[in-house]
PDB file of N, CA and C in Angstrom:
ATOM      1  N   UNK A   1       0.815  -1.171   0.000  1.00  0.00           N
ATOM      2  CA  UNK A   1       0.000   0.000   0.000  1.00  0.00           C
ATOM      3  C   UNK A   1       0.869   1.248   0.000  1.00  0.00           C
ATOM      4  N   UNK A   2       1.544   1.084  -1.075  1.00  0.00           N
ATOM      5  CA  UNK A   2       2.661   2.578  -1.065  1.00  0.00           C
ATOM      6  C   UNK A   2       2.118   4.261  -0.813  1.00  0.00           C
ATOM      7  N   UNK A   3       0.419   3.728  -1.268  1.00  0.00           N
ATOM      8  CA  UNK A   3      -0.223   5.519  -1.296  1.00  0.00           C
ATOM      9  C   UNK A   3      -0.629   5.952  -0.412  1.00  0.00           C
ATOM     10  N   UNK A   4      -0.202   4.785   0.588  1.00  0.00           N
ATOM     11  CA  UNK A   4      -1.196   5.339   1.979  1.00  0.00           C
ATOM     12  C   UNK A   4      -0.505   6.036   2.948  1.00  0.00           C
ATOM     13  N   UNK A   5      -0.942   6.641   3.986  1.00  0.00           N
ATOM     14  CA  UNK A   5      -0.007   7.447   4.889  1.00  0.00           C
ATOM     15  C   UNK A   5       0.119   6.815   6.052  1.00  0.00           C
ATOM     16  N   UNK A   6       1.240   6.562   6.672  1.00  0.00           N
ATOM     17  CA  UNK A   6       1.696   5.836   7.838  1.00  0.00           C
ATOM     18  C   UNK A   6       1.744   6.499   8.805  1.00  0.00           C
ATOM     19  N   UNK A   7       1.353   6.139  10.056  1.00  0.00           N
ATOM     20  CA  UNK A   7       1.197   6.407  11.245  1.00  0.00           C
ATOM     21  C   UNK A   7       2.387   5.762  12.426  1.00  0.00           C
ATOM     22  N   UNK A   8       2.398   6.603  13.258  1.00  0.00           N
ATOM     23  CA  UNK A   8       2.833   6.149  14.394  1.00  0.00           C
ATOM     24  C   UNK A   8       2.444   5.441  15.644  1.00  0.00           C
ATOM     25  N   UNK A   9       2.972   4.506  16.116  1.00  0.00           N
ATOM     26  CA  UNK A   9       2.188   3.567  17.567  1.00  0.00           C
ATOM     27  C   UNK A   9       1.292   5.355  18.424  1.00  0.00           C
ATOM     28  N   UNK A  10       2.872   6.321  18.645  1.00  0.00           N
ATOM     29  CA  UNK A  10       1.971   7.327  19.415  1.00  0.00           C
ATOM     30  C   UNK A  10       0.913   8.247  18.276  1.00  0.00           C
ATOM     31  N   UNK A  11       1.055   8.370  17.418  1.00  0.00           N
ATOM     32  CA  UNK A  11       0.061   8.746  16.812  1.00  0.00           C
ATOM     33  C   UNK A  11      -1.199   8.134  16.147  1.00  0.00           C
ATOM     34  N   UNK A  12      -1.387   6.948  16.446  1.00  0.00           N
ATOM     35  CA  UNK A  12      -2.357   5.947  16.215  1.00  0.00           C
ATOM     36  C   UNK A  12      -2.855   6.248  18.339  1.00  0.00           C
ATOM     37  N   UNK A  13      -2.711   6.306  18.781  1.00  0.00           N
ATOM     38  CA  UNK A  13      -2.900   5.987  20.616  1.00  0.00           C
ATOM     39  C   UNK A  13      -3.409   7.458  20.514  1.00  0.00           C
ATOM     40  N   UNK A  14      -2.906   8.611  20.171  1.00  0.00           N
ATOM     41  CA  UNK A  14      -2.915  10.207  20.399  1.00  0.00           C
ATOM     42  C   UNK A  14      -4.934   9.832  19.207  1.00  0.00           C
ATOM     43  N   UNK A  15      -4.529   9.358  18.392  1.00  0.00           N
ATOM     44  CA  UNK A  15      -5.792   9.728  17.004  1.00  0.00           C
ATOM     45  C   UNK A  15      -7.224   9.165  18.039  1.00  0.00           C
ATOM     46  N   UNK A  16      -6.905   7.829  18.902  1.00  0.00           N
ATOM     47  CA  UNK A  16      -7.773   6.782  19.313  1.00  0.00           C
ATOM     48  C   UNK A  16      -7.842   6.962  20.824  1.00  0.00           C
ATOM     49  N   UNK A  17      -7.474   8.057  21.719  1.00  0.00           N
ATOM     50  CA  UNK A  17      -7.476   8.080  22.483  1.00  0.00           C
ATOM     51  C   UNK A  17      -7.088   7.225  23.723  1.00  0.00           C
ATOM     52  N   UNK A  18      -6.081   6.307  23.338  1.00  0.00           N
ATOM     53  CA  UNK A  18      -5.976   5.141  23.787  1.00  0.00           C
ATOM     54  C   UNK A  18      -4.022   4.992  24.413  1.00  0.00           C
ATOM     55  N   UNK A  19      -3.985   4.344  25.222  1.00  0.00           N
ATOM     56  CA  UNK A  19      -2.104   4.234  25.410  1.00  0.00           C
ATOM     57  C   UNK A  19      -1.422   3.305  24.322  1.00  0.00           C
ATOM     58  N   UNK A  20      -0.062   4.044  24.111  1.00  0.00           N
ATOM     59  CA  UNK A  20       0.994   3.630  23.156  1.00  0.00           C
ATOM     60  C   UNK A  20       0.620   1.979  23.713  1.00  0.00           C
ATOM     61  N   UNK A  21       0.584   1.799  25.082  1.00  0.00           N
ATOM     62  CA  UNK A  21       0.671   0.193  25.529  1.00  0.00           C
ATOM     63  C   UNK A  21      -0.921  -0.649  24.534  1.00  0.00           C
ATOM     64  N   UNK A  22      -1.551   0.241  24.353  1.00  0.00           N
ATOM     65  CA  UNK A  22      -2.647  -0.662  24.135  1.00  0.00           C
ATOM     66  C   UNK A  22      -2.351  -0.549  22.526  1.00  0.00           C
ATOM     67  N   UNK A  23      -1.873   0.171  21.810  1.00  0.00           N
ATOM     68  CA  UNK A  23      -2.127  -0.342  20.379  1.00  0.00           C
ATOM     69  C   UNK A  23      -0.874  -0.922  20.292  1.00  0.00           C
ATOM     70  N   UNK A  24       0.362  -1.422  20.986  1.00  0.00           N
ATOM     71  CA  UNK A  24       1.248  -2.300  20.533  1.00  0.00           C
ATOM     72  C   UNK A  24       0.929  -3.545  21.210  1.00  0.00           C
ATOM     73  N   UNK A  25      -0.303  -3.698  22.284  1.00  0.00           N
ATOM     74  CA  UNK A  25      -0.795  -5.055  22.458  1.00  0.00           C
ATOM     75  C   UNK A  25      -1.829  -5.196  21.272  1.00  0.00           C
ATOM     76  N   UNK A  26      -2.411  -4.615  20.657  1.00  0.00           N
ATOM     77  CA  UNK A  26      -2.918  -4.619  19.591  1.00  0.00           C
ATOM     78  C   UNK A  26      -2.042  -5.200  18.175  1.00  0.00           C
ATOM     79  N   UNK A  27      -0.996  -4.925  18.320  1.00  0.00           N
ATOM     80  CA  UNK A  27      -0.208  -5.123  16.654  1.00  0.00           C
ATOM     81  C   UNK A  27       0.433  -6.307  17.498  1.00  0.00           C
ATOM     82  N   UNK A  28       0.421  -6.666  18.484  1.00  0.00           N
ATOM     83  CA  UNK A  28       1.077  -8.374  19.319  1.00  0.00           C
ATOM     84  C   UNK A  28       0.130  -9.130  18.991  1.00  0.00           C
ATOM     85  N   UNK A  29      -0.884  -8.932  19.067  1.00  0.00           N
ATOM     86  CA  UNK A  29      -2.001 -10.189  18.740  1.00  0.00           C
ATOM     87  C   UNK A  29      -2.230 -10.262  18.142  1.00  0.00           C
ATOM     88  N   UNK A  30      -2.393  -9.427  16.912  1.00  0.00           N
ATOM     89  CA  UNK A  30      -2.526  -9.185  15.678  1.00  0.00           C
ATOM     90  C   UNK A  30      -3.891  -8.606  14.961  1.00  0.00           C
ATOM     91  N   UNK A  31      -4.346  -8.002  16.341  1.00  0.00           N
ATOM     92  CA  UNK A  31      -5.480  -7.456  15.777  1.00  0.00           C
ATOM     93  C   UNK A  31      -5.615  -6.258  14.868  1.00  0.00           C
ATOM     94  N   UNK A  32      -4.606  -5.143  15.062  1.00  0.00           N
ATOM     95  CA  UNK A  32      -4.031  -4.361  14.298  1.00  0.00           C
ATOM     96  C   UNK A  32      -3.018  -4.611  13.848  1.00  0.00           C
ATOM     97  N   UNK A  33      -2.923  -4.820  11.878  1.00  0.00           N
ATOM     98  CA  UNK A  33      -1.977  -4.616  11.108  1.00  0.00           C
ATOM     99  C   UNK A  33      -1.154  -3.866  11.164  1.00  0.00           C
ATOM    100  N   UNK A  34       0.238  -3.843  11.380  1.00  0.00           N
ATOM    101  CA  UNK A  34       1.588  -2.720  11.161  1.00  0.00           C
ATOM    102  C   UNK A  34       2.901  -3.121  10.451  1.00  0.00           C
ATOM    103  N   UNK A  35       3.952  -2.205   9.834  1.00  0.00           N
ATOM    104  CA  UNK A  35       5.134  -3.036   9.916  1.00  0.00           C
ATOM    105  C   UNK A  35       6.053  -2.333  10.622  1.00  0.00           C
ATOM    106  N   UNK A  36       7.046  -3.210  10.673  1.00  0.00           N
ATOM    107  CA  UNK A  36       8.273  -2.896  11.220  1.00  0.00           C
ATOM    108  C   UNK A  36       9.767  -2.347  10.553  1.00  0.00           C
ATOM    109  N   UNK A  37       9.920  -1.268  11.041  1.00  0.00           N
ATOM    110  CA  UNK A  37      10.349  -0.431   9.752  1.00  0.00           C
ATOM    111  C   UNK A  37      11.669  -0.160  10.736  1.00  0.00           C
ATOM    112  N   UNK A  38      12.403  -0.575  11.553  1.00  0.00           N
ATOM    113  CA  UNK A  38      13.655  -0.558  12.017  1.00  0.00           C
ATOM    114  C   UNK A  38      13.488   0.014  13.587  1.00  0.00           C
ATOM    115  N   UNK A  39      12.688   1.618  13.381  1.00  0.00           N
ATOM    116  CA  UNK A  39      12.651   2.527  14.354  1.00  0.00           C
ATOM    117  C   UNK A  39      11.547   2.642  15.281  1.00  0.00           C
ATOM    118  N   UNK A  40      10.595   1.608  14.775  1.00  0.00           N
ATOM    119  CA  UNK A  40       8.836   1.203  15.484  1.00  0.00           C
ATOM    120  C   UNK A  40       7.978   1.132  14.723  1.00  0.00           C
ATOM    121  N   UNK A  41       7.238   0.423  14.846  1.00  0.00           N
ATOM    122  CA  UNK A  41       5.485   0.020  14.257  1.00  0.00           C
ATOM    123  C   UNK A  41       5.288   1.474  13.363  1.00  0.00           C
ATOM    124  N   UNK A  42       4.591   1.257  12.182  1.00  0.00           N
ATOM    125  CA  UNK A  42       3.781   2.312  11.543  1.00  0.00           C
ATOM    126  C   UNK A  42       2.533   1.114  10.893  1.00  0.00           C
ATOM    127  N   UNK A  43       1.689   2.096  11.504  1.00  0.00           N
ATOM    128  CA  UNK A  43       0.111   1.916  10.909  1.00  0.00           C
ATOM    129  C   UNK A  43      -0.499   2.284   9.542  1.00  0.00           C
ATOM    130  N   UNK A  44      -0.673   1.482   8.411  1.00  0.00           N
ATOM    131  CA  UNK A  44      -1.012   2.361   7.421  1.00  0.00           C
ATOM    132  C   UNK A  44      -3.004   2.935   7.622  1.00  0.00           C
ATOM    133  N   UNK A  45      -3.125   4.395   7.049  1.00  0.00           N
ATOM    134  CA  UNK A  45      -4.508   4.299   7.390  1.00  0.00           C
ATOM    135  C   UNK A  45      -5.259   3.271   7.215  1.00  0.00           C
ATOM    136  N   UNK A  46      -4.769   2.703   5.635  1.00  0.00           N
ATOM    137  CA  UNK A  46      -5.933   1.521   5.404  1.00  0.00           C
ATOM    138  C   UNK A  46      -6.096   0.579   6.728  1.00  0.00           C
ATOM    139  N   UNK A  47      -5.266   0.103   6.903  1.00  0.00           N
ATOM    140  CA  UNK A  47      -4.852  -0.957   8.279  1.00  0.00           C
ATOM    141  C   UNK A  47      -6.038  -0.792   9.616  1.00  0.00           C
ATOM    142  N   UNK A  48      -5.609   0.780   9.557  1.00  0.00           N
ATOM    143  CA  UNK A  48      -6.388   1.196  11.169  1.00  0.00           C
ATOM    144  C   UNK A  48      -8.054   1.616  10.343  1.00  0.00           C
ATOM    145  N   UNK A  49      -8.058   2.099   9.620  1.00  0.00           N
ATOM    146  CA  UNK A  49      -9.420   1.904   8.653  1.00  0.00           C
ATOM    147  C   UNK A  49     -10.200   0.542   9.066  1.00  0.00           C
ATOM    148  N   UNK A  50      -9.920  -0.980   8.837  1.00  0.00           N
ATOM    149  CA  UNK A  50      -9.951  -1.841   8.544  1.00  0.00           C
ATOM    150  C   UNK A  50     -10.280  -2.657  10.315  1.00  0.00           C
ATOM    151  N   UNK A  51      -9.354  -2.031  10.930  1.00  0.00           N
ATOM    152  CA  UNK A  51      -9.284  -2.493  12.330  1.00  0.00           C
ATOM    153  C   UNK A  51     -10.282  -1.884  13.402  1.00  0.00           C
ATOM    154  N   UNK A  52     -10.165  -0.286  12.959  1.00  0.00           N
ATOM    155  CA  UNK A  52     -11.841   0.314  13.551  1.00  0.00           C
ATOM    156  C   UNK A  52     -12.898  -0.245  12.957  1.00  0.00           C
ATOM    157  N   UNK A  53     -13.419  -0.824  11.370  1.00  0.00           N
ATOM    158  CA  UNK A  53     -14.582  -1.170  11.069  1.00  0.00           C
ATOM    159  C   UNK A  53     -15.032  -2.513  11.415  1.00  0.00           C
ATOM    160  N   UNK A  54     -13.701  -2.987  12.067  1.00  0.00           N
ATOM    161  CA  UNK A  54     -14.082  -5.013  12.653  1.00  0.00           C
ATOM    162  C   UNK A  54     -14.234  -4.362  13.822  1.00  0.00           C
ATOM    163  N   UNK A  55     -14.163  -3.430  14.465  1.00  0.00           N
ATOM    164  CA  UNK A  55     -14.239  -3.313  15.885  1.00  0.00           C
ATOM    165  C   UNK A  55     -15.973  -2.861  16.416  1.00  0.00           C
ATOM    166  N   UNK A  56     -16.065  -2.372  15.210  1.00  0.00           N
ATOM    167  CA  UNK A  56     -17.663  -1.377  15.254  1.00  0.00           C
ATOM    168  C   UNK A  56     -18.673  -1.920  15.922  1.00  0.00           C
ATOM    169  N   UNK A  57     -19.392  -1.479  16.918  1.00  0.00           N
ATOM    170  CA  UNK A  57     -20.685  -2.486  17.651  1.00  0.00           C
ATOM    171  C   UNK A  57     -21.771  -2.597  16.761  1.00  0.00           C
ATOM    172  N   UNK A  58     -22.036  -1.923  16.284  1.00  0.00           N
ATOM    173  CA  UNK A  58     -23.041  -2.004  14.646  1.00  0.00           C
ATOM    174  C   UNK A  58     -22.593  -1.106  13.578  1.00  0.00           C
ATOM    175  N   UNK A  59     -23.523  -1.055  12.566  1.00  0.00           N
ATOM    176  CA  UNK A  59     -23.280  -0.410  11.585  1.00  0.00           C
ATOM    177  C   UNK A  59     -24.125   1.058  11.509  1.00  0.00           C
ATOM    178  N   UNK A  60     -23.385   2.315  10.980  1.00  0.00           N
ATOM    179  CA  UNK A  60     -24.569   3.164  11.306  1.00  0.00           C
ATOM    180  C   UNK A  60     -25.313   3.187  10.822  1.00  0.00           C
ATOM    181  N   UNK A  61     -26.541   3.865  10.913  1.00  0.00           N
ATOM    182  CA  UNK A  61     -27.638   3.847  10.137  1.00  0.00           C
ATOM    183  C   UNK A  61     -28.073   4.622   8.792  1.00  0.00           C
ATOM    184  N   UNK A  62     -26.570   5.587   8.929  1.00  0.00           N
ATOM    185  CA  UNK A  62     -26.653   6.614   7.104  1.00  0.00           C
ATOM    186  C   UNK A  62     -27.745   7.357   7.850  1.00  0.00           C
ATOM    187  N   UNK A  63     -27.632   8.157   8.994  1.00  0.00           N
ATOM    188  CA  UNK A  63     -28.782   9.252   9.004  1.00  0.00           C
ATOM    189  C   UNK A  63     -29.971   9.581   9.101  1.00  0.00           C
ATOM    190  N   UNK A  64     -30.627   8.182   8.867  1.00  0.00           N
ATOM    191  CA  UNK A  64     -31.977   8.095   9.357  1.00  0.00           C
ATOM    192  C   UNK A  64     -31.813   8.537  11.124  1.00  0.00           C
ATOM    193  N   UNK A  65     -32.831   8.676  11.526  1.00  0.00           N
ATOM    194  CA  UNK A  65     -33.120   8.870  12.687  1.00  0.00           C
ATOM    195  C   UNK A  65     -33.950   7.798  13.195  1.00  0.00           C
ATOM    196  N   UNK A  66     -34.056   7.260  14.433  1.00  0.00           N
ATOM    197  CA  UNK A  66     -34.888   6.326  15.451  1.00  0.00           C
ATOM    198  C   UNK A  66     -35.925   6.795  16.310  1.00  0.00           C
ATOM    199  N   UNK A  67     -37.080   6.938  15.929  1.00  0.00           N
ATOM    200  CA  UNK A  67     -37.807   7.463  16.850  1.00  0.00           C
ATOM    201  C   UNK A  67     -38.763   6.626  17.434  1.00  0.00           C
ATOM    202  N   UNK A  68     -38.800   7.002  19.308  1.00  0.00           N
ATOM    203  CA  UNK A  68     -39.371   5.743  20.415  1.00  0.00           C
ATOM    204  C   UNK A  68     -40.704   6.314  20.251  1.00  0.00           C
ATOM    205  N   UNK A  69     -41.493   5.404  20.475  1.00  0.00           N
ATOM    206  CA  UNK A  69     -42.821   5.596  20.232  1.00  0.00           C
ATOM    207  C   UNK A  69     -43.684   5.222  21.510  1.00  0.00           C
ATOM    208  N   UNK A  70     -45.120   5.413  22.075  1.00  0.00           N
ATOM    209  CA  UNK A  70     -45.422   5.174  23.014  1.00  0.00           C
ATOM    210  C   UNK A  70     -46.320   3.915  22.771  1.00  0.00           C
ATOM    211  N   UNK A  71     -46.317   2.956  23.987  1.00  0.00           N
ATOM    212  CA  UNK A  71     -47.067   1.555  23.927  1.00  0.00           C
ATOM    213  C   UNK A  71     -48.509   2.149  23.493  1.00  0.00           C
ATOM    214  N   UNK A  72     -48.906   1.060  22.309  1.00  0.00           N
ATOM    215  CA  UNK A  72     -49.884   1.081  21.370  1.00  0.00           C
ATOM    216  C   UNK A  72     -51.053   1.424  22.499  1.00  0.00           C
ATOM    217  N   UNK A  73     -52.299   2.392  21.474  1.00  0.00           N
ATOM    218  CA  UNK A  73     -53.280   3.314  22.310  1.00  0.00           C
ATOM    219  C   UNK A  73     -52.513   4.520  23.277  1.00  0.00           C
ATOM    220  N   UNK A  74     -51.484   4.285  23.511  1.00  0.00           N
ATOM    221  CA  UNK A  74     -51.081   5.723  24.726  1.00  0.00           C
ATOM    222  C   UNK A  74     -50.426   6.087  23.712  1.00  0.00           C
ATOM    223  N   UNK A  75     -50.231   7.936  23.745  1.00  0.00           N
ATOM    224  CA  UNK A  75     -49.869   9.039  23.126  1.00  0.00           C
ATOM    225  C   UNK A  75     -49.274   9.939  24.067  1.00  0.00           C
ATOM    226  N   UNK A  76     -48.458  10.225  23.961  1.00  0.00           N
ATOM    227  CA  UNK A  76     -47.248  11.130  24.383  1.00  0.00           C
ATOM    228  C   UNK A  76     -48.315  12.950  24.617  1.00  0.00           C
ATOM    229  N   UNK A  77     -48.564  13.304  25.998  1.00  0.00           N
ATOM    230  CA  UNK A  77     -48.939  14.692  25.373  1.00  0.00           C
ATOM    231  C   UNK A  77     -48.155  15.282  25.334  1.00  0.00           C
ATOM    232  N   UNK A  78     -48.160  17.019  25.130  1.00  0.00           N
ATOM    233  CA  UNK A  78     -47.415  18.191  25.110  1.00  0.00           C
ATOM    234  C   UNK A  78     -46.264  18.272  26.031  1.00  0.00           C
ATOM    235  N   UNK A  79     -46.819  18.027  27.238  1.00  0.00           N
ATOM    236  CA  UNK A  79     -46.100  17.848  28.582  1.00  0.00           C
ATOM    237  C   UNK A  79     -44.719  16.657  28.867  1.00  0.00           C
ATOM    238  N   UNK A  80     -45.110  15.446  27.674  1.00  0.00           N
ATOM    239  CA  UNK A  80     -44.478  14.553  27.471  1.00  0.00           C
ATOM    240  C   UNK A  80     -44.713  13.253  28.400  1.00  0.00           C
ATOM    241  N   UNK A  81     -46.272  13.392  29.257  1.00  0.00           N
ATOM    242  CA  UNK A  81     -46.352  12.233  29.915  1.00  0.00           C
ATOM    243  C   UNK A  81     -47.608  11.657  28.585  1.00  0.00           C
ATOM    244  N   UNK A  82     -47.693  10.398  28.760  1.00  0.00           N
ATOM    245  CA  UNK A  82     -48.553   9.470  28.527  1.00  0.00           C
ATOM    246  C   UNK A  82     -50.081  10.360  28.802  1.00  0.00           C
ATOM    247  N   UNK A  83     -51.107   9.992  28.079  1.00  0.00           N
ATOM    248  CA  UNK A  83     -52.450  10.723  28.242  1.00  0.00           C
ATOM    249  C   UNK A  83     -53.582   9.541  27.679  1.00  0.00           C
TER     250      UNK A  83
END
């Protein structure tokens, strides 16, 4: 992936809010892709791309919105209690 831009262990931890310790237990287990380039781990975006979207608890929804509704026959009044 020559076009992609490489990252650093601390700049992958700084992007993800997370410690240098946790994304190089990450590239140990192999859950995050990196190589080893003499001087430390670099992340290519695709890689960490790839590693946030297996991580995702669902998928989003593209923007729709979810709206809760009240148990069938009850209606929400003005006030926002049940009526």
């Amino acid at each position: 992936m020559p076009q992609d831009r490489y990252q650093t262990v601390q700049e992958v931890a700084d992007r993800l809010k997370v410690s240098e310790a946790t994304v190089r237990h990450w590239i140990k287990e192999g859950a995050l892709r990196a190589i080893d380039v003499g001087k430390g781990w670099r992340v290519s975006d695709h890689d960490l791309d790839d590693f946030l979207h297996r991580h995702e608890t669902r998928p989003r929804l593209g923007g729709s919105t979810i709206v809760a509704t009240a148990p069938t026959g009850q209606q929400p009044g003005p006030d926002g209690r049940e009526h």
